[in-house]
C-alpha atoms as a PDB file:
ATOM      1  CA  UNK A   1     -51.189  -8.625 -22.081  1.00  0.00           C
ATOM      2  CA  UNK A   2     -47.637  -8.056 -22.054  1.00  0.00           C
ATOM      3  CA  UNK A   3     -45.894  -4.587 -22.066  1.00  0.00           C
ATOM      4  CA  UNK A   4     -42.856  -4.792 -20.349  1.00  0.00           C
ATOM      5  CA  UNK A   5     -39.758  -5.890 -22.089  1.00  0.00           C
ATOM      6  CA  UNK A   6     -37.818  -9.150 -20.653  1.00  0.00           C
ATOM      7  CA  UNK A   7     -35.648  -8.145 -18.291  1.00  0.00           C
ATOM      8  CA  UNK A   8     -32.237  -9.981 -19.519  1.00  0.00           C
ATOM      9  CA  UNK A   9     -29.121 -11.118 -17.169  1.00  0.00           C
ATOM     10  CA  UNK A  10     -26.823 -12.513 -20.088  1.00  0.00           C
ATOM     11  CA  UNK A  11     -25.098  -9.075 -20.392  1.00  0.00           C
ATOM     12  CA  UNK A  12     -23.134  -9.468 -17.756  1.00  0.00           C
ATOM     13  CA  UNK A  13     -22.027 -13.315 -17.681  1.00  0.00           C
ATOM     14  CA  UNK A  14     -25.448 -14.884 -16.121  1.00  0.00           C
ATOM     15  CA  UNK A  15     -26.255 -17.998 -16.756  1.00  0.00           C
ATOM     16  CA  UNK A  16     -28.565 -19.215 -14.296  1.00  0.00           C
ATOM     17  CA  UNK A  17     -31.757 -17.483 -12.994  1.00  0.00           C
ATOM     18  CA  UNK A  18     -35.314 -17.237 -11.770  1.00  0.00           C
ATOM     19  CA  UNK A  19     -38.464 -15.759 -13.307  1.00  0.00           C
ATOM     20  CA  UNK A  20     -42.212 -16.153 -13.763  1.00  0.00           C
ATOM     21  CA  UNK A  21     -43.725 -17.387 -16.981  1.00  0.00           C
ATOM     22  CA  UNK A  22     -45.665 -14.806 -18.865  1.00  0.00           C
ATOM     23  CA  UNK A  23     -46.711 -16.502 -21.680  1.00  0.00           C
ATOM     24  CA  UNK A  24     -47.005 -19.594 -23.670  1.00  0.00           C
ATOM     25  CA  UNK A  25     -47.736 -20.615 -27.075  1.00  0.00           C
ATOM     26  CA  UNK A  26     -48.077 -23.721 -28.680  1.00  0.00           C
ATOM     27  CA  UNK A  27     -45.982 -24.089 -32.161  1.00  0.00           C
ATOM     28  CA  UNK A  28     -45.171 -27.113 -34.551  1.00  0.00           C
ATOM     29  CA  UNK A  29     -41.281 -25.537 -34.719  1.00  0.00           C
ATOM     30  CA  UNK A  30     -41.118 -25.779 -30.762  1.00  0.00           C
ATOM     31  CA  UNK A  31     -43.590 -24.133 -27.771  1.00  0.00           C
ATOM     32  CA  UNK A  32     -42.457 -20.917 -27.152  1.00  0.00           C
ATOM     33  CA  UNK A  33     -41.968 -20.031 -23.326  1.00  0.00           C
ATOM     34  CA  UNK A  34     -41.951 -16.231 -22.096  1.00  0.00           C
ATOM     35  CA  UNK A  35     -40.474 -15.095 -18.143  1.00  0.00           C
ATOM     36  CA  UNK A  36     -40.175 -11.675 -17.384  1.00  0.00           C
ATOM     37  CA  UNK A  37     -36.462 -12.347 -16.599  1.00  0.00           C
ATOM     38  CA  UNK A  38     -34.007 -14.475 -17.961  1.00  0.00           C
ATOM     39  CA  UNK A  39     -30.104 -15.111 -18.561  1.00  0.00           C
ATOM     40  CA  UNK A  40     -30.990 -16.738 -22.006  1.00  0.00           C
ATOM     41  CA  UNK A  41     -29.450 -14.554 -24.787  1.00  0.00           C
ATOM     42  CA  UNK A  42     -31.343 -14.967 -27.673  1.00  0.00           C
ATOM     43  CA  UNK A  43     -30.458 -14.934 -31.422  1.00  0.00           C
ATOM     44  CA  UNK A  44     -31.380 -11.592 -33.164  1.00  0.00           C
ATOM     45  CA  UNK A  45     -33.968 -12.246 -36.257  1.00  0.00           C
ATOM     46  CA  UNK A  46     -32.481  -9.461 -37.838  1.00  0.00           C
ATOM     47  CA  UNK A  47     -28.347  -9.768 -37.973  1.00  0.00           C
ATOM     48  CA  UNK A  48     -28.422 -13.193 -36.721  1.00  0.00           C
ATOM     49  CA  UNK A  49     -24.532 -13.658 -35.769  1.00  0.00           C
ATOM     50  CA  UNK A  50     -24.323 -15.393 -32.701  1.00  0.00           C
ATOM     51  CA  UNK A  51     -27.130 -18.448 -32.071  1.00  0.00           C
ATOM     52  CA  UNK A  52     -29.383 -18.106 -29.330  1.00  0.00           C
ATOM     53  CA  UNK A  53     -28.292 -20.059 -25.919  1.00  0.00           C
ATOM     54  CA  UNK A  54     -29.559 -23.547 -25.181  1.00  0.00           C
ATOM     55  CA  UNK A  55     -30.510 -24.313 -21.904  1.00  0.00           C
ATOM     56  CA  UNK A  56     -33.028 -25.727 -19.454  1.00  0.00           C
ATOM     57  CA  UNK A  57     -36.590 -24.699 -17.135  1.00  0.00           C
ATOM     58  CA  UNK A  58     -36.915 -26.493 -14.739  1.00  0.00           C
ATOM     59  CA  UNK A  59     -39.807 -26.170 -11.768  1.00  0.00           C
ATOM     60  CA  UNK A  60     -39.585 -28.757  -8.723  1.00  0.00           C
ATOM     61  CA  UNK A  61     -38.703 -32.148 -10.382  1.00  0.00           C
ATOM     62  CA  UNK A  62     -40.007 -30.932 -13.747  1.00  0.00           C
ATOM     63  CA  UNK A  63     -37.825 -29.940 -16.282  1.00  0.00           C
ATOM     64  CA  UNK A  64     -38.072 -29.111 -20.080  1.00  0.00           C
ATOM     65  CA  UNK A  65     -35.157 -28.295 -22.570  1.00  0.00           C
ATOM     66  CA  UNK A  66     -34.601 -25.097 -24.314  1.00  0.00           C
ATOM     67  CA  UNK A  67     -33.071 -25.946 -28.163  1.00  0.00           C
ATOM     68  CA  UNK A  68     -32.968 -21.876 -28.997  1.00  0.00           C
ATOM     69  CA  UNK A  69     -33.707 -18.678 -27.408  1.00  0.00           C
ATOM     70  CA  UNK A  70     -35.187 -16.750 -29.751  1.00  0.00           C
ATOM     71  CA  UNK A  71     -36.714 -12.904 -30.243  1.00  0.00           C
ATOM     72  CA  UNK A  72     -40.199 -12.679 -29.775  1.00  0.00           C
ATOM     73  CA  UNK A  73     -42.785  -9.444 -29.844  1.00  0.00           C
ATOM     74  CA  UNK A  74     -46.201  -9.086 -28.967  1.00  0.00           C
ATOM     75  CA  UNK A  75     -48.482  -5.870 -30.328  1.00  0.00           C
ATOM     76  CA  UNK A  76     -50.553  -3.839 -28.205  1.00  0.00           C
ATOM     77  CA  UNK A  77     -53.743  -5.243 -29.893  1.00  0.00           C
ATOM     78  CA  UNK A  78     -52.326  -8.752 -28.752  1.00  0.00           C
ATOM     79  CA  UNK A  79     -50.383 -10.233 -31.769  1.00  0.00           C
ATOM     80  CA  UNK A  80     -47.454 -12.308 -30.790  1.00  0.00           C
ATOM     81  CA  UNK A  81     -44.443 -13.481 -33.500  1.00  0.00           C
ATOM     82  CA  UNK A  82     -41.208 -14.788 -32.884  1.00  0.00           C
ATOM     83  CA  UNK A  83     -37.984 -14.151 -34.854  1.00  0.00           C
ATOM     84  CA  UNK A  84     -38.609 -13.522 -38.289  1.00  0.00           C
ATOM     85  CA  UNK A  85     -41.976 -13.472 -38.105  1.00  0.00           C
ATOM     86  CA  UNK A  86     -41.963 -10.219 -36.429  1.00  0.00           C
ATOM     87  CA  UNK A  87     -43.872  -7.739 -39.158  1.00  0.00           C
ATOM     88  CA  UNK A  88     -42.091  -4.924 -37.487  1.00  0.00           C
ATOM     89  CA  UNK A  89     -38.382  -2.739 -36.515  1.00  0.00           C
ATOM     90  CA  UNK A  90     -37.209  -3.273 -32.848  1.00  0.00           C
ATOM     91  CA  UNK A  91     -38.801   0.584 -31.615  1.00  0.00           C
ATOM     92  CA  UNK A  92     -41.372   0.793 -33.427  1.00  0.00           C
ATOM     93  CA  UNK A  93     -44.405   2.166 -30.911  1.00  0.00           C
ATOM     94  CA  UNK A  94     -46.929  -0.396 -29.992  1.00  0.00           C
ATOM     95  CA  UNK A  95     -44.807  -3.448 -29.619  1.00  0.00           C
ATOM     96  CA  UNK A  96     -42.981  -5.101 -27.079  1.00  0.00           C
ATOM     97  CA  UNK A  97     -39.772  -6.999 -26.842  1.00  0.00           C
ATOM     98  CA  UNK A  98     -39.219 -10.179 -25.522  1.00  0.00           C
ATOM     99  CA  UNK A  99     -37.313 -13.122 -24.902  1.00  0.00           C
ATOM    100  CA  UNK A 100     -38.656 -16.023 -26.405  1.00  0.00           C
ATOM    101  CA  UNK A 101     -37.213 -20.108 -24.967  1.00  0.00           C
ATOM    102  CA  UNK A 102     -37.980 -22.382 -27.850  1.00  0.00           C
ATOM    103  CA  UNK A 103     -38.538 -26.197 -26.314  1.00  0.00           C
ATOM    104  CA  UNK A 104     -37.920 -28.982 -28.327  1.00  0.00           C
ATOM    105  CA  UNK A 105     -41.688 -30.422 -28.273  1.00  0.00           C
ATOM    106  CA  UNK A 106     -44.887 -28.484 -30.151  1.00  0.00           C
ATOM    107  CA  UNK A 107     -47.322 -28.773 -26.795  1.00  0.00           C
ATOM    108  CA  UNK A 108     -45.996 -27.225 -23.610  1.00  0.00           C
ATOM    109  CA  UNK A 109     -46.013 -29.674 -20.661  1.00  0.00           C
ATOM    110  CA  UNK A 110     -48.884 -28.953 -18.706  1.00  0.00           C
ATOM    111  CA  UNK A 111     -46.732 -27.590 -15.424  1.00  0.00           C
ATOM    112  CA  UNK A 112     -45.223 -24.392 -17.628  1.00  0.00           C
ATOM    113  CA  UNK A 113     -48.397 -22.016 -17.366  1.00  0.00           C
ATOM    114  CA  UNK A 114     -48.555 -18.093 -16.436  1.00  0.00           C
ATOM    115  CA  UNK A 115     -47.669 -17.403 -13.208  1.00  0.00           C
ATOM    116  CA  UNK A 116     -45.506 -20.214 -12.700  1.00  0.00           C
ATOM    117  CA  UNK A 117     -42.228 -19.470 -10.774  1.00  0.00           C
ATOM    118  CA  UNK A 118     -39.245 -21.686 -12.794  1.00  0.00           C
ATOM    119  CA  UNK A 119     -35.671 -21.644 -12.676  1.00  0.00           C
ATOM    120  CA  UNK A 120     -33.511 -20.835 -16.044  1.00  0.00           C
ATOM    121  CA  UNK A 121     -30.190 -22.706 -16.348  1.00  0.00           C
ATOM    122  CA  UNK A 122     -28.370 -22.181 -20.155  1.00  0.00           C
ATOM    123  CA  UNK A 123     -25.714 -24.452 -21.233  1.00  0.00           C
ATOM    124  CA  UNK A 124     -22.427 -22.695 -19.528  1.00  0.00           C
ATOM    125  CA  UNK A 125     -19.872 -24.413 -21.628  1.00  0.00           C
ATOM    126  CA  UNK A 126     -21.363 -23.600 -25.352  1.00  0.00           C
ATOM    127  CA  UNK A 127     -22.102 -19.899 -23.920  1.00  0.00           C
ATOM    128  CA  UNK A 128     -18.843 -19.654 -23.086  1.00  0.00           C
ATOM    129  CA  UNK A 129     -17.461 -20.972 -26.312  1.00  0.00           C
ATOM    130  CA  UNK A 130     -20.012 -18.644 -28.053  1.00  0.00           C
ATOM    131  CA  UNK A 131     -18.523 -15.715 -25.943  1.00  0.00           C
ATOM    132  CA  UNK A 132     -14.817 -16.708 -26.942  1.00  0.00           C
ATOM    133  CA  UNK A 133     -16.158 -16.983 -30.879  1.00  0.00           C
ATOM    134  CA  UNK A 134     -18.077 -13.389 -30.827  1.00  0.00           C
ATOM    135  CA  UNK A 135     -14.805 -11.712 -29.145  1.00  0.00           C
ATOM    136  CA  UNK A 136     -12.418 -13.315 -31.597  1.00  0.00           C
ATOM    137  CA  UNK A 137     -14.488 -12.326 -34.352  1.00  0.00           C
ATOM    138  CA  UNK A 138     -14.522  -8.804 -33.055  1.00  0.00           C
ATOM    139  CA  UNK A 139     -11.211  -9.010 -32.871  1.00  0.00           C
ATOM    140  CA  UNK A 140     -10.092 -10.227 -36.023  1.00  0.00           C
ATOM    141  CA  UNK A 141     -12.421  -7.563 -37.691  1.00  0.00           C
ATOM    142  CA  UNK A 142     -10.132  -5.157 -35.806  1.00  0.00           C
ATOM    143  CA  UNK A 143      -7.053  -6.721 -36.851  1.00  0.00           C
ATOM    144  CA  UNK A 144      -7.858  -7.030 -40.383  1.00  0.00           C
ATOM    145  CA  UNK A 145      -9.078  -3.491 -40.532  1.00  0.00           C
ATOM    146  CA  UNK A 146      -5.417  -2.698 -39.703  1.00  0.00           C
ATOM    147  CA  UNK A 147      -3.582  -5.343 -41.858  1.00  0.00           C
ATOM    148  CA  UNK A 148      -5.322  -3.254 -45.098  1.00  0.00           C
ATOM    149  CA  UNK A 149      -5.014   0.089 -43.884  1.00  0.00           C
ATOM    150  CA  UNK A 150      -2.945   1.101 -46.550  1.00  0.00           C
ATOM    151  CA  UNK A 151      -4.617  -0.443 -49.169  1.00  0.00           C
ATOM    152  CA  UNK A 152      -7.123   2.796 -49.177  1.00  0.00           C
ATOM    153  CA  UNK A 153      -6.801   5.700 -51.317  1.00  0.00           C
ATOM    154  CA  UNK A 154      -9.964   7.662 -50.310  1.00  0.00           C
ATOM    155  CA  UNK A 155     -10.908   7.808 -46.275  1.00  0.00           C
ATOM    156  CA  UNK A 156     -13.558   5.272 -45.354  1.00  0.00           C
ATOM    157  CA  UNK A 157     -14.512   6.233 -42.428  1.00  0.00           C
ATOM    158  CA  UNK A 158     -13.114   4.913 -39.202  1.00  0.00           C
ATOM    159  CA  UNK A 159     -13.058   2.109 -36.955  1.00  0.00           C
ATOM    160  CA  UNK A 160     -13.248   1.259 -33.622  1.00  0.00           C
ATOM    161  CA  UNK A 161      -9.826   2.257 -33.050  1.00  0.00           C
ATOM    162  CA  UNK A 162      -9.690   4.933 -35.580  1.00  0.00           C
ATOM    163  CA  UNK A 163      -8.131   2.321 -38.824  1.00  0.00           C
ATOM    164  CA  UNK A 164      -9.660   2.469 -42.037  1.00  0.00           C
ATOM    165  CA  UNK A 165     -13.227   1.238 -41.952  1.00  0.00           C
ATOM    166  CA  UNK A 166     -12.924  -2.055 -44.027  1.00  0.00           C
ATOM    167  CA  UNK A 167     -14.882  -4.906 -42.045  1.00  0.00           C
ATOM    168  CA  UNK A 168     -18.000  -1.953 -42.025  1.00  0.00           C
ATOM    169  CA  UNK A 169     -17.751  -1.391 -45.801  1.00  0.00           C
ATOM    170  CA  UNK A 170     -16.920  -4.847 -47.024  1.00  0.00           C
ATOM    171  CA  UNK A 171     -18.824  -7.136 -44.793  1.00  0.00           C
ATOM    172  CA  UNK A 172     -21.751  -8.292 -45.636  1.00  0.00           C
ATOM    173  CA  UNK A 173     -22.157 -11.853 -43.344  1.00  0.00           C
ATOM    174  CA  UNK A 174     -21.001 -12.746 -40.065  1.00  0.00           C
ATOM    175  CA  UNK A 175     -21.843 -16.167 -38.197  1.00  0.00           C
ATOM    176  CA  UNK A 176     -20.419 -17.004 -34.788  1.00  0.00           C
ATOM    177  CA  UNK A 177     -19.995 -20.246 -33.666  1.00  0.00           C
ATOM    178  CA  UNK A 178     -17.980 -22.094 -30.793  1.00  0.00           C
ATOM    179  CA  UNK A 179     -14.741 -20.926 -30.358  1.00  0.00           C
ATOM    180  CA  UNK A 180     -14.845 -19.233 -33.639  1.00  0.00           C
ATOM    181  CA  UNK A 181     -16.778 -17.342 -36.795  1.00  0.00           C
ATOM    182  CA  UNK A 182     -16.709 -16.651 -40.375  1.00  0.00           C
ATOM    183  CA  UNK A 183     -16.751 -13.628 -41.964  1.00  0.00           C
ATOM    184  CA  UNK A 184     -17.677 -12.915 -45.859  1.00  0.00           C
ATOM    185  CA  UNK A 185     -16.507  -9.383 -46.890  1.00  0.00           C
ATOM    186  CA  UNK A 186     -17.942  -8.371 -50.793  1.00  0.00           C
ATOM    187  CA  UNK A 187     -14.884  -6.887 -52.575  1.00  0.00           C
ATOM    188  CA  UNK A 188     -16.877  -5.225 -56.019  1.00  0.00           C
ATOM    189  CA  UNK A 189     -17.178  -2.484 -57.726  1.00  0.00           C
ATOM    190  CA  UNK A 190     -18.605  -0.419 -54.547  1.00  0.00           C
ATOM    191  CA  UNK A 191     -15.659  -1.110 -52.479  1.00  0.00           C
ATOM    192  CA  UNK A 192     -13.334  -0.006 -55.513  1.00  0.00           C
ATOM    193  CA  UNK A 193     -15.040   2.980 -55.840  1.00  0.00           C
ATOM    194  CA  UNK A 194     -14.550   4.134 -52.515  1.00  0.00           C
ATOM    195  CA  UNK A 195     -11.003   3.836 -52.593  1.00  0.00           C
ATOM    196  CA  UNK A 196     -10.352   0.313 -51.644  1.00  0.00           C
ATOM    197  CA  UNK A 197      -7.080  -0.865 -53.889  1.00  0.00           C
ATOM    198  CA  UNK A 198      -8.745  -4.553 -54.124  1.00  0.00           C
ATOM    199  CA  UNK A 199      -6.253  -5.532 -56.905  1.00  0.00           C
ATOM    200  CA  UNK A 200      -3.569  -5.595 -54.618  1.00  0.00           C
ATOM    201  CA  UNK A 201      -5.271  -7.004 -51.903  1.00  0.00           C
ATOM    202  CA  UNK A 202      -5.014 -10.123 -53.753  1.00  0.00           C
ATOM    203  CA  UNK A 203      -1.794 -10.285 -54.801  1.00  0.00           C
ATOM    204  CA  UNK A 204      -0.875  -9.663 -51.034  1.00  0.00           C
ATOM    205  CA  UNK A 205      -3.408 -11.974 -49.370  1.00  0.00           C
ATOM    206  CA  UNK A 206      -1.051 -14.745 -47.701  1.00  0.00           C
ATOM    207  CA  UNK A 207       0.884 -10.662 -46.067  1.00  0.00           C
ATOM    208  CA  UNK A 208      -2.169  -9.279 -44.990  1.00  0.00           C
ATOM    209  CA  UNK A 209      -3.296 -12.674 -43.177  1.00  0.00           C
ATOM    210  CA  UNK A 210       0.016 -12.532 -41.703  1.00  0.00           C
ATOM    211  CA  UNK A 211      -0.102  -9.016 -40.230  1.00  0.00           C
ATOM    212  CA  UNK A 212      -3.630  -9.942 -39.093  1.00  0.00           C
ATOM    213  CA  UNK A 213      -2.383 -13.216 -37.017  1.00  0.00           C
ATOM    214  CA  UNK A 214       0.773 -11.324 -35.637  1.00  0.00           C
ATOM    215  CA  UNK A 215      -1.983  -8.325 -34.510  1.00  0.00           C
ATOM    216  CA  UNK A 216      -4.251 -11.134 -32.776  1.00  0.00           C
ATOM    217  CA  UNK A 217      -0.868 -12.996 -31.062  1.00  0.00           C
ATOM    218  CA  UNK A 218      -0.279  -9.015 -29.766  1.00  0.00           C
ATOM    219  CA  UNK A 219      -3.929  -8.543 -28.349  1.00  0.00           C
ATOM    220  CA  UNK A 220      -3.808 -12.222 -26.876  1.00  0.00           C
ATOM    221  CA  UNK A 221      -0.636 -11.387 -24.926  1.00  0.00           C
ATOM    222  CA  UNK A 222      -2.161  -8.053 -23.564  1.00  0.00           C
ATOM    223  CA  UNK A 223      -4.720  -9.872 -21.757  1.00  0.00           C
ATOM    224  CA  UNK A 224      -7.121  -6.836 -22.699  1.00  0.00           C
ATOM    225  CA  UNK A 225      -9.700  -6.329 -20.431  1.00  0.00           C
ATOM    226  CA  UNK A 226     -13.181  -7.300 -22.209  1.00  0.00           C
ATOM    227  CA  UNK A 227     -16.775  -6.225 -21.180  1.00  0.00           C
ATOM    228  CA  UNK A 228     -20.560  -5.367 -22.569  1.00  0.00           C
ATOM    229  CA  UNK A 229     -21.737  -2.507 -21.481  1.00  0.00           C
ATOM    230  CA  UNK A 230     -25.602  -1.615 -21.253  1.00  0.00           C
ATOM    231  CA  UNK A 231     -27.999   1.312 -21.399  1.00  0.00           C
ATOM    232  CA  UNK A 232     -30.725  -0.486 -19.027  1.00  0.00           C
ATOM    233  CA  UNK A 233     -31.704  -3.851 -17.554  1.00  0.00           C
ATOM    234  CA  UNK A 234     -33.970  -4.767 -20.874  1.00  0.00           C
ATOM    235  CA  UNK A 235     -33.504  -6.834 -24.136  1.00  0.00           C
ATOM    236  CA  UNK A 236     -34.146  -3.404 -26.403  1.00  0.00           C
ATOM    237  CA  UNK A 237     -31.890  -1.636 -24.505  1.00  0.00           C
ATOM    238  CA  UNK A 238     -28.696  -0.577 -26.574  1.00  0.00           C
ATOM    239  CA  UNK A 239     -25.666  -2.956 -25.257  1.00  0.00           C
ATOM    240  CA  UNK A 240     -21.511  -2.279 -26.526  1.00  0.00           C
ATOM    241  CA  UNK A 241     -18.602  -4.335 -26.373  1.00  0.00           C
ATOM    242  CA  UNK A 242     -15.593  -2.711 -24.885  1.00  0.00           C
ATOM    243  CA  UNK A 243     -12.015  -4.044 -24.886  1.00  0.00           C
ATOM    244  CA  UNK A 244      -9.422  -2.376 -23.491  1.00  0.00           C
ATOM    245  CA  UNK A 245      -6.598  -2.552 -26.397  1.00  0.00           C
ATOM    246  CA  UNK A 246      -2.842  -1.613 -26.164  1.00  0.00           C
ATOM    247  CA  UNK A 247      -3.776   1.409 -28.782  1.00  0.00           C
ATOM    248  CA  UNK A 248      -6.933   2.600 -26.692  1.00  0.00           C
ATOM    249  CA  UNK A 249     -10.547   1.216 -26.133  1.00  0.00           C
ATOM    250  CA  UNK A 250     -12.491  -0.488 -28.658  1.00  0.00           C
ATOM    251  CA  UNK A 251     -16.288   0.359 -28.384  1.00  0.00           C
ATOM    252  CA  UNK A 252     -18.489  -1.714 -30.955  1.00  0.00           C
ATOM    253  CA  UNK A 253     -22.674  -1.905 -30.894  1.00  0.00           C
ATOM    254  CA  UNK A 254     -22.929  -5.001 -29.982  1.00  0.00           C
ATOM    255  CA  UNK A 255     -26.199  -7.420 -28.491  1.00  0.00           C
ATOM    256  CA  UNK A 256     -24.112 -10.747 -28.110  1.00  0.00           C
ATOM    257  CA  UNK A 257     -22.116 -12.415 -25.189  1.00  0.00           C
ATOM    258  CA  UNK A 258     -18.521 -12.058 -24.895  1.00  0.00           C
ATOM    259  CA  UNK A 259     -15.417 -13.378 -22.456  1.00  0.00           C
ATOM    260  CA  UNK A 260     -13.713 -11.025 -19.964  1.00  0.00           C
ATOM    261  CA  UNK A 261     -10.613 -10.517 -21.051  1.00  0.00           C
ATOM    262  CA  UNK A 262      -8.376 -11.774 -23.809  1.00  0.00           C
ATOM    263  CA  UNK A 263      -6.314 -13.451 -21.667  1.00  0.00           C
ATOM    264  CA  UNK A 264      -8.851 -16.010 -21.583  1.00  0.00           C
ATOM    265  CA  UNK A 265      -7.220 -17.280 -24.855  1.00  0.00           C
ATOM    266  CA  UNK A 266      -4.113 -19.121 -26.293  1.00  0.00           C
ATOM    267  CA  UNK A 267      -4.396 -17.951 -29.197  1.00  0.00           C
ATOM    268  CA  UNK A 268      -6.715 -16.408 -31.817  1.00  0.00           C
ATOM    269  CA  UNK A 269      -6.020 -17.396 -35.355  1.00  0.00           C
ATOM    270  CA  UNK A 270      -7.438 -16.551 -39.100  1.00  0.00           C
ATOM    271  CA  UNK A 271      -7.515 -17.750 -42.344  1.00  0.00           C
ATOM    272  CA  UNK A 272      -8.218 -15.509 -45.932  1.00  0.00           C
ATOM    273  CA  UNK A 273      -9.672 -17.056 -48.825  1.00  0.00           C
ATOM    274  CA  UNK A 274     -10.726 -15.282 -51.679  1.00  0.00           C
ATOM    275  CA  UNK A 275     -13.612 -17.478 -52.776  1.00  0.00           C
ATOM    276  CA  UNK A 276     -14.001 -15.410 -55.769  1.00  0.00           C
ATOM    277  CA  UNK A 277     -12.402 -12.702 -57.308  1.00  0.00           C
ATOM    278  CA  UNK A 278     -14.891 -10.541 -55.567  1.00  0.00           C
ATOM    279  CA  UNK A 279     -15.531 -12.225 -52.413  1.00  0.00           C
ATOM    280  CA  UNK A 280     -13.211 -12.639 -49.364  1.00  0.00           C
ATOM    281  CA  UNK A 281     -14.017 -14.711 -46.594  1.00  0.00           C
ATOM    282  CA  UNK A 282     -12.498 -14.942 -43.078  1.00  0.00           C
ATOM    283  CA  UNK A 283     -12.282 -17.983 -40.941  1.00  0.00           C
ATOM    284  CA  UNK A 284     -11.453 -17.105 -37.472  1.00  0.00           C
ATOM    285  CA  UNK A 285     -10.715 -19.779 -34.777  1.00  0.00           C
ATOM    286  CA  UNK A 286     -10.112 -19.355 -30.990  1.00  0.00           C
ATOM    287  CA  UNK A 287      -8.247 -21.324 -28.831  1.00  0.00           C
ATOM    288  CA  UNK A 288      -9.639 -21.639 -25.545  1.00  0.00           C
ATOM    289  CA  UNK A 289      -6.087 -20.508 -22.505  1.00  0.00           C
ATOM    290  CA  UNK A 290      -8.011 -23.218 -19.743  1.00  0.00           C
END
């Protein structure tokens, strides 16, 4: 039985590693491999932004691909599920987290079995286009915040730089992807009723995308510093994002992977659409500075 939590690596930029399989399980959607540590970030079954890393085991001249890393939990009384099959909240006593490498065949080859010693290499370049997609997006939801400040009659709450709260109000989907994400923000009654002047929002769309862009081309040129912090060595503990902005740190919850500084860009770029009168979605695409 399992009961300690993977130990994870990704945090802080790993992307290669050793560990000893724990556990394996046989599944028509892909075998599910378990080592006690790994630099595999996986995607989160519950807010699902940024997709798990790809990657491969390999032991001696064995090797087998990794299509997803995934969540995965086992019970005290032995059940195991994986992403959202997991009947239960990340805490909840009795449970244990875990890292969970989804191959890309049902059976696991016969060389993957507990207690096996394997090394864990993930896909470099696609983490480190994820990591340039999950900062922009952070980013952008900073600059928008800002480019609509004064669109608020009532006080929202803040964000991570004190501005008007908008991207935590309005947003209600977020999906990274390489070297960008897209963001879908629900602009109804609720958001109206908190103070949010939506009307002219529209009828200054093509401004506030241009106040957003000039705010990114600012940040880009700063080369901000850009980190994830954590509260311990484990995949349930509590990780931030920290950037190091002109007008003071930004400090945002955040599980994913991101670059080191924005200096690692040319340039980070959105788009606003208003697919609907009541829906607003954000494009956001990075441009890589190597």
């Amino acid at each position: 039985m399992i009961r300690q939590a993977t130990t994870v690596t990704f945090p802080h930029g790993s992307t290669a590693g050793d560990g000893e399989v724990l556990f394996v399980s046989s599944d028509r959607d892909g075998a599910i491999v378990v080592v006690d540590e790994t630099p595999f970030h996986p995607v989160d079954h519950t807010w699902p932004d940024q997709p798990g890393d790809t990657g491969v085991l390999r032991r001696g001249d064995d090797s087998a691909v990794v299509v997803e890393a995934v969540m995965a939990a086992v019970s005290d009384d032995g059940e195991f599920a994986v992403g959202t099959d997991i009947p239960v909240k990340r805490g909840v006593e009795g449970w244990t987290w875990l890292v969970g490498h989804r191959l890309d065949v049902a059976e696991p080859p016969s060389w993957l079995t507990g207690g096996a010693e394997v090394s864990l290499d993930v896909d470099a370049a696609r983490r480190a286009s994820l990591s340039r997609g999950h900062t922009a997006c952070h980013l952008a939801s900073l600059a928008l915040d800002l480019a609509v400040a004064d669109l608020w009659r009532k006080d929202p709450g803040a964000d991570a730089l004190g501005t008007p709260d908008f991207e935590g109000r309005a947003n209600q989907a977020s999906r990274i992807h390489e070297d960008g994400s897209v963001d879908e923000y629900r602009l109804g009654k609720s958001l109206r009723r908190a103070g949010f002047d939506t009307e002219m929002f529209s009828m200054t769309l093509s401004e506030r995308e241009a106040r957003s862009n000039a705010q990114l081309s600012t940040w880009v040129a700063s080369g901000a510093a850009s980190s994830v912090e954590t509260d311990g060595p484990t995949i349930v503990d509590r990780r931030r994002w920290r950037c190091a902005l002109p007008e003071g740190d930004a400090v945002i919850p955040c599980g994913g992977t991101h670059v080191s500084s924005a200096g690692e860009f040319a340039s980070i770029t959105v788009t606003l659409e208003l697919r609907d009168p009541q829906t607003l979605v954000m494009t956001t695409a990075a441009v890589s500075k190597g």
